[in-house]
Protein backbone atom coordinates (compact mmCIF):
# COMPACT_ATOMS: atom_id res chain seq x y z
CA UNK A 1 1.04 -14.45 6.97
CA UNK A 2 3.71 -12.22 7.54
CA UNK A 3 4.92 -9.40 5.27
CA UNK A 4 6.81 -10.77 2.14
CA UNK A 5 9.91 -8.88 2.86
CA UNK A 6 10.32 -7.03 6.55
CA UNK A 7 12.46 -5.58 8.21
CA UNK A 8 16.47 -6.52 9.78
CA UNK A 9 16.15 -5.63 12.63
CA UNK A 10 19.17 -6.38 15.38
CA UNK A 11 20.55 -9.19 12.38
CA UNK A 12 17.11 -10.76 12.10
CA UNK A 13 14.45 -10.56 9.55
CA UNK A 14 11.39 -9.46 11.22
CA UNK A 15 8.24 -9.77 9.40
CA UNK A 16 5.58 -9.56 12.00
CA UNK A 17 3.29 -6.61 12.03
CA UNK A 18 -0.54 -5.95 13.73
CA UNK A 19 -2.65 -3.13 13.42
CA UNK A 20 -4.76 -0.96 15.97
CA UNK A 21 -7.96 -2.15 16.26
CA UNK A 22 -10.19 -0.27 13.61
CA UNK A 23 -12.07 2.25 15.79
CA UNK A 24 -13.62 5.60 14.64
CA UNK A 25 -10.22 7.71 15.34
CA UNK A 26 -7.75 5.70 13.20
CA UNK A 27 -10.68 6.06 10.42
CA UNK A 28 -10.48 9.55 10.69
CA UNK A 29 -6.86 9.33 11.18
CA UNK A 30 -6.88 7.64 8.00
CA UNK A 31 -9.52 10.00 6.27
CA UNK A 32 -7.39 12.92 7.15
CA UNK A 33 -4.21 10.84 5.77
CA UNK A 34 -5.79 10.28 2.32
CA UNK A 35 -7.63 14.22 2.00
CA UNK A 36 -4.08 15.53 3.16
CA UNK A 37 -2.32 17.82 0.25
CA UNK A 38 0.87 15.40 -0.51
CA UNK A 39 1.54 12.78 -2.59
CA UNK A 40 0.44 9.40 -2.98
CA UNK A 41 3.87 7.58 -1.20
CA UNK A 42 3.67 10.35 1.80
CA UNK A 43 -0.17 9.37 1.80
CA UNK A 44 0.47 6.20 2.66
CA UNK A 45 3.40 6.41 4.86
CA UNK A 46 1.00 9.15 7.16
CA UNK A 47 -1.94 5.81 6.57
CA UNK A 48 0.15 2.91 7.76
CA UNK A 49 1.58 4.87 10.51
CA UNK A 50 -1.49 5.95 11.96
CA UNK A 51 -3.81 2.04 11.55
CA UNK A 52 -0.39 -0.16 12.40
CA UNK A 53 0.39 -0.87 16.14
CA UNK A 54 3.81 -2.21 15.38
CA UNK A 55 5.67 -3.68 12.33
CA UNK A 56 8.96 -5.42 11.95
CA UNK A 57 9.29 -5.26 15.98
CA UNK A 58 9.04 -1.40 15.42
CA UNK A 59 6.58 1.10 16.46
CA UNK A 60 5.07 2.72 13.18
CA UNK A 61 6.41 5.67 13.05
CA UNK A 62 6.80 7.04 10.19
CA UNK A 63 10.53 6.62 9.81
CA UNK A 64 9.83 2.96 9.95
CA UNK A 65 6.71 2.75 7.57
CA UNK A 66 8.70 4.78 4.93
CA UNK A 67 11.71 2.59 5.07
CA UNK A 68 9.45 -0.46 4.29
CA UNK A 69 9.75 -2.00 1.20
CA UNK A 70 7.59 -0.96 -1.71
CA UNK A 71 6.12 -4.51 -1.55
CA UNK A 72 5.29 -4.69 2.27
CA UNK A 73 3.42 -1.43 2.05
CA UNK A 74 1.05 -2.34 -1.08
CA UNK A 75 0.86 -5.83 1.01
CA UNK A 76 -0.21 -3.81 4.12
CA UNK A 77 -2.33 -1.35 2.31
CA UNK A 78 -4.56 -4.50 1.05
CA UNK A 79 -4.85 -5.46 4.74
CA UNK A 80 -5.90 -2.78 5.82
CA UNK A 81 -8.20 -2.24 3.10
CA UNK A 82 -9.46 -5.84 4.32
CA UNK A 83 -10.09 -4.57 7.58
CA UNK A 84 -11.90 -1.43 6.69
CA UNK A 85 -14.46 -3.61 4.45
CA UNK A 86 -13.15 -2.44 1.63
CA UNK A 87 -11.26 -5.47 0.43
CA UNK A 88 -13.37 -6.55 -2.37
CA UNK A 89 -13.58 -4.01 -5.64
CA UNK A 90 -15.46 -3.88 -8.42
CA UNK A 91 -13.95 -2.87 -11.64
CA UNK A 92 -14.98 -1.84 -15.03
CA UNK A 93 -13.54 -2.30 -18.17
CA UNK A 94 -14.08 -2.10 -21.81
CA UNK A 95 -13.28 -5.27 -24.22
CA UNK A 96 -10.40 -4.08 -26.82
CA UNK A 97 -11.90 -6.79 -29.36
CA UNK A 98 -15.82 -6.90 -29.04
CA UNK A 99 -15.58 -3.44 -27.28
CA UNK A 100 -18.38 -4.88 -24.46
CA UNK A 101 -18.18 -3.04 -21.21
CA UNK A 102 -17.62 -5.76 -18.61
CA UNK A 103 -17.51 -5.28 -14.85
CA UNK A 104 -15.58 -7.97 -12.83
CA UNK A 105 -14.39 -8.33 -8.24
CA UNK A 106 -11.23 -8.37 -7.07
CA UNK A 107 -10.27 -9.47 -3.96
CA UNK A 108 -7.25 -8.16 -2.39
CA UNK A 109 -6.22 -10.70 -0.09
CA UNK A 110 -6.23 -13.20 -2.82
CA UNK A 111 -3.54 -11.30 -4.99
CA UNK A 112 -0.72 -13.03 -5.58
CA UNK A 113 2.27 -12.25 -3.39
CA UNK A 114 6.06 -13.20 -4.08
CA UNK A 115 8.60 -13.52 -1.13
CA UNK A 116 11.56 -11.48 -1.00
CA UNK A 117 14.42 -13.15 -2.81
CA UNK A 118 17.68 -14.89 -0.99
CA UNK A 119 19.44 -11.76 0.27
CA UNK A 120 16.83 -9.53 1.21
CA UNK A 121 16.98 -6.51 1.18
CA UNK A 122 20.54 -6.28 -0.03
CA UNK A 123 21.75 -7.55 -3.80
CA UNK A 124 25.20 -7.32 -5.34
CA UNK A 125 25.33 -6.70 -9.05
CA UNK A 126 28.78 -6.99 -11.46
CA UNK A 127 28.72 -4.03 -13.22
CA UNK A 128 30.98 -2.15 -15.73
CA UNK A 129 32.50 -0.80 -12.54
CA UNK A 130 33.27 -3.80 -10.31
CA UNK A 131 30.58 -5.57 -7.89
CA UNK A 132 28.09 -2.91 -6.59
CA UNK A 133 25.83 -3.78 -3.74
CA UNK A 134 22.24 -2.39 -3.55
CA UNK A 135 19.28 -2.29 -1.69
CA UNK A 136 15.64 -2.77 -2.24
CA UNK A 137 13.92 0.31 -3.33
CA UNK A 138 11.56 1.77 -0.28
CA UNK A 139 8.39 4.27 0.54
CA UNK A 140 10.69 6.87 1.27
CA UNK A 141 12.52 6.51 -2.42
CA UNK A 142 8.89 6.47 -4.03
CA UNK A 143 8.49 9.79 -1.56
CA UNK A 144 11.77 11.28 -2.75
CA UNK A 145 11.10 9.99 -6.29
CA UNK A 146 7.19 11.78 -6.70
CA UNK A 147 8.76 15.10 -7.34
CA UNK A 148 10.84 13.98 -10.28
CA UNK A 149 8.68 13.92 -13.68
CA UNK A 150 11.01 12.74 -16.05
CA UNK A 151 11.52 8.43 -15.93
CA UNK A 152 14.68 8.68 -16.97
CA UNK A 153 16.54 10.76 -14.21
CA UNK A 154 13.62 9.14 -11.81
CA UNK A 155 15.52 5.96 -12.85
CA UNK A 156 19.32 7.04 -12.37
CA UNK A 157 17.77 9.08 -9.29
CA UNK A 158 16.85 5.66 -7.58
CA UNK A 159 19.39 3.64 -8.46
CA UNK A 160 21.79 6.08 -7.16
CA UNK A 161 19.60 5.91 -3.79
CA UNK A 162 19.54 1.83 -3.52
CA UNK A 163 23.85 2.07 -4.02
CA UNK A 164 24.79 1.08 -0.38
CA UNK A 165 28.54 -0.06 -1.81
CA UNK A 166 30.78 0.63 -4.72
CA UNK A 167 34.50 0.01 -5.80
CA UNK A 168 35.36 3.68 -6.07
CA UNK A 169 35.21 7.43 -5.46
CA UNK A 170 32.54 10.32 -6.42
CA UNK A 171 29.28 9.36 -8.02
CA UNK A 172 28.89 6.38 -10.27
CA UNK A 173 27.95 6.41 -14.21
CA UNK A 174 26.54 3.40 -15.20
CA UNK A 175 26.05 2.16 -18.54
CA UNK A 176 22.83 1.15 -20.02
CA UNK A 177 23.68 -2.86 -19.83
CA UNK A 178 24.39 -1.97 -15.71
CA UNK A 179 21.23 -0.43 -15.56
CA UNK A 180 19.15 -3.51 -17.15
CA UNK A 181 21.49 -5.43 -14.27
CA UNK A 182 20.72 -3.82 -11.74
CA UNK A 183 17.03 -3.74 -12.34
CA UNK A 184 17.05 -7.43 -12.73
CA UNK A 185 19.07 -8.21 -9.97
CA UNK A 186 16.31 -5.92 -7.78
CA UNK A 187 13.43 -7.20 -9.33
CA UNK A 188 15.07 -11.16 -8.13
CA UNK A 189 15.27 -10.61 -4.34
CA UNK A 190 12.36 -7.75 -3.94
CA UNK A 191 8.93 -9.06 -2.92
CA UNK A 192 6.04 -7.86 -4.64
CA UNK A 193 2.66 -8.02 -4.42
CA UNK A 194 0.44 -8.49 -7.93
CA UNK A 195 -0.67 -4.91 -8.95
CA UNK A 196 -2.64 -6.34 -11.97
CA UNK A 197 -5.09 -9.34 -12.77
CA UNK A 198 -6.43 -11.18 -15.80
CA UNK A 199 -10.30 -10.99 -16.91
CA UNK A 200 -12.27 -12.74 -19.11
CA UNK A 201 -14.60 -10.27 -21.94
CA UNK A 202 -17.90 -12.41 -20.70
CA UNK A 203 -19.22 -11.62 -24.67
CA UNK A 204 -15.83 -13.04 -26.84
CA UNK A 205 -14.32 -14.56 -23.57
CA UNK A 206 -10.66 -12.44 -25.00
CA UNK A 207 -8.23 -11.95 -21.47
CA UNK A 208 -7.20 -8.64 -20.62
CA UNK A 209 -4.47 -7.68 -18.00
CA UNK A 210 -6.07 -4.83 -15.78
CA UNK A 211 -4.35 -2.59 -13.41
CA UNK A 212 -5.69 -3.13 -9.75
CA UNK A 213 -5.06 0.15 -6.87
CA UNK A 214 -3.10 -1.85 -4.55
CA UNK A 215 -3.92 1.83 -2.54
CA UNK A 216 -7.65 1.02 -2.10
CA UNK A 217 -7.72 1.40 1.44
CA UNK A 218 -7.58 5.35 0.72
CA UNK A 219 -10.51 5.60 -1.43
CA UNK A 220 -12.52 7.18 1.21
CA UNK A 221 -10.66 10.38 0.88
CA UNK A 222 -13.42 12.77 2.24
CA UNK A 223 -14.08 12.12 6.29
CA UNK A 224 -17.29 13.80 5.55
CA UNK A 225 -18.34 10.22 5.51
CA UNK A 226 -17.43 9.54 9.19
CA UNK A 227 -18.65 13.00 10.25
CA UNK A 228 -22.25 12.72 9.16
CA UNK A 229 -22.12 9.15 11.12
CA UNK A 230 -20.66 10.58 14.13
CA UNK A 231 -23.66 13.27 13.88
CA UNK A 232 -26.20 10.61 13.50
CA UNK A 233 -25.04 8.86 16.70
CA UNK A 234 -24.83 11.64 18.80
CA UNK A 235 -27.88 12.99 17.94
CA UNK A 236 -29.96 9.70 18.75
CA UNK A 237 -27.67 8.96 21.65
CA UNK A 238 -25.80 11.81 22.98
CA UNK A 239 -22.53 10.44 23.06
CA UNK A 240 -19.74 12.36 22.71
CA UNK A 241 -17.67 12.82 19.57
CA UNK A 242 -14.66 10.65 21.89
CA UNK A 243 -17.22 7.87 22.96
CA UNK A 244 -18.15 7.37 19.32
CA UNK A 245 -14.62 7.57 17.58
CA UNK A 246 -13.77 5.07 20.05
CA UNK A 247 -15.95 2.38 18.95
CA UNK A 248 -14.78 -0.26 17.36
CA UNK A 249 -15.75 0.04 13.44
CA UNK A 250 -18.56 -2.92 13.42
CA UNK A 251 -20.22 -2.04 16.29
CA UNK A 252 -20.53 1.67 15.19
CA UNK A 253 -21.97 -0.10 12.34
CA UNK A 254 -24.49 -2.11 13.97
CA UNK A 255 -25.78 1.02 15.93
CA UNK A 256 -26.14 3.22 13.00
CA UNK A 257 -28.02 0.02 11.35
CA UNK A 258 -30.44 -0.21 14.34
CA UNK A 259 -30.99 3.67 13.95
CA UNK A 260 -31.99 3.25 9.98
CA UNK A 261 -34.65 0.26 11.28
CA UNK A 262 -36.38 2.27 13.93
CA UNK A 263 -36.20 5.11 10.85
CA UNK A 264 -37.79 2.16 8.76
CA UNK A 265 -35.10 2.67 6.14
CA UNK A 266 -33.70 -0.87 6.31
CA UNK A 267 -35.00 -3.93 7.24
């Protein structure tokens, strides 16, 4: 499957994307990604740009990853997740009627994912103004966007960012009905991926809607992880810190497996 929305690249929509194979060094690329000191959109710009080897007949850098739409990278971050064995998730939540604690999987690559509308990436909405063409919103608006606490100037701040055409001069004012428009006409041709999933209380069998981290894949947010392994290998092996991190991620596994056996800690 290809990304739900992509990229237009020289007049074509290119949705084609494959990523590094998992070794050590994009884990700790990725580990050092997620531990970094910015926010969660620049997180996962610095994430995809480091596991992807191309995307949208791109390389990944991260000009390209932060210009993909907000759909593409959740649908890209649950890949990857995939990859990394960390595509399955267990979540907990508490019944609002029978208030039972109830824990329940989620796989990623099972979410739901709508295709970006007829369009893509570009919509043109009649507003109070004339016809006003936007964009899809991006990584690089949710980067721009992280610094800006209040929702309501977040909300005038992106829409002024997704205007790519207007029938006038200076900067636009638009009403509260262009607004509701304009998100509706976004929402239409914008893939998405489903950020939220339906249980079942086990006890009372009432549904609840639960939010799911479509941003799993940066859980592991201490490399400590990947160190200590690195230290086990070398110490039983005496490979080099470059030898290991250039394993591929399964065999690295099966080696530190063998290691807990001849330890007797696993069977």
């Amino acid at each position: 499957m290809g990304l739900p929305g992509g990229i237009l690249h020289d007049g074509a929509r290119r949705r084609d994307f494959a990523f590094r194979h998992l070794t050590g060094a994009v884990e700790l690329a990725l580990a050092e990604a997620a531990g970094a000191g910015a926010t969660l959109p620049a997180k996962v710009t610095a994430a995809l740009a480091a596991a992807l080897e191309h995307v949208g007949g791109k390389p990944p850098v991260p000009e390209t990853v932060s210009g993909l739409a907000v759909a593409d990278r959740q649908f890209l971050m649950g890949r990857l997740a995939t990859g990394l064995g960390l595509g399955e998730s267990w979540l907990t939540a508490r019944c609002g009627r029978c208030g039972e604690r109830f824990d329940f999987s989620v796989t990623h690559a099972d979410l739901p994912v709508k295709e970006a509308g007829e369009g893509y990436p570009f919509t043109t909405v009649a507003t109070s103004l004339g016809p006003c063409r936007f964009r899809v919103p991006t990584g690089a608006d949710q980067e721009f966007l992280a610094g800006i606490e209040d929702e309501g100037e977040a909300c005038r701040s992106l829409v002024g960012r997704c205007l790519v055409d207007f029938p006038g001069e200076g900067q636009p004012s638009f009403t509260a009905d262009d607004m509701a428009r304009i998100e509706s006409a976004l929402e239409a041709v914008a893939p998405e991926v489903a950020v939220s999933v339906q249980a079942a209380c086990p006890a009372c069998g009432t549904t609840h809607v639960i939010d799911v981290d479509p941003y799993g894949a940066l859980s592991r947010n201490d490399g400590g992880w990947l160190l200590r392994e690195i230290h086990i290998l070398a110490a039983t092996y005496h490979w080099s810190e470059g030898e290991i991190l250039a394993l591929p991620l399964e065999r690295r596994r099966r080696y530190l497996e063998l290691i807990d056996r001849a330890r007797g800690m696993a069977r």
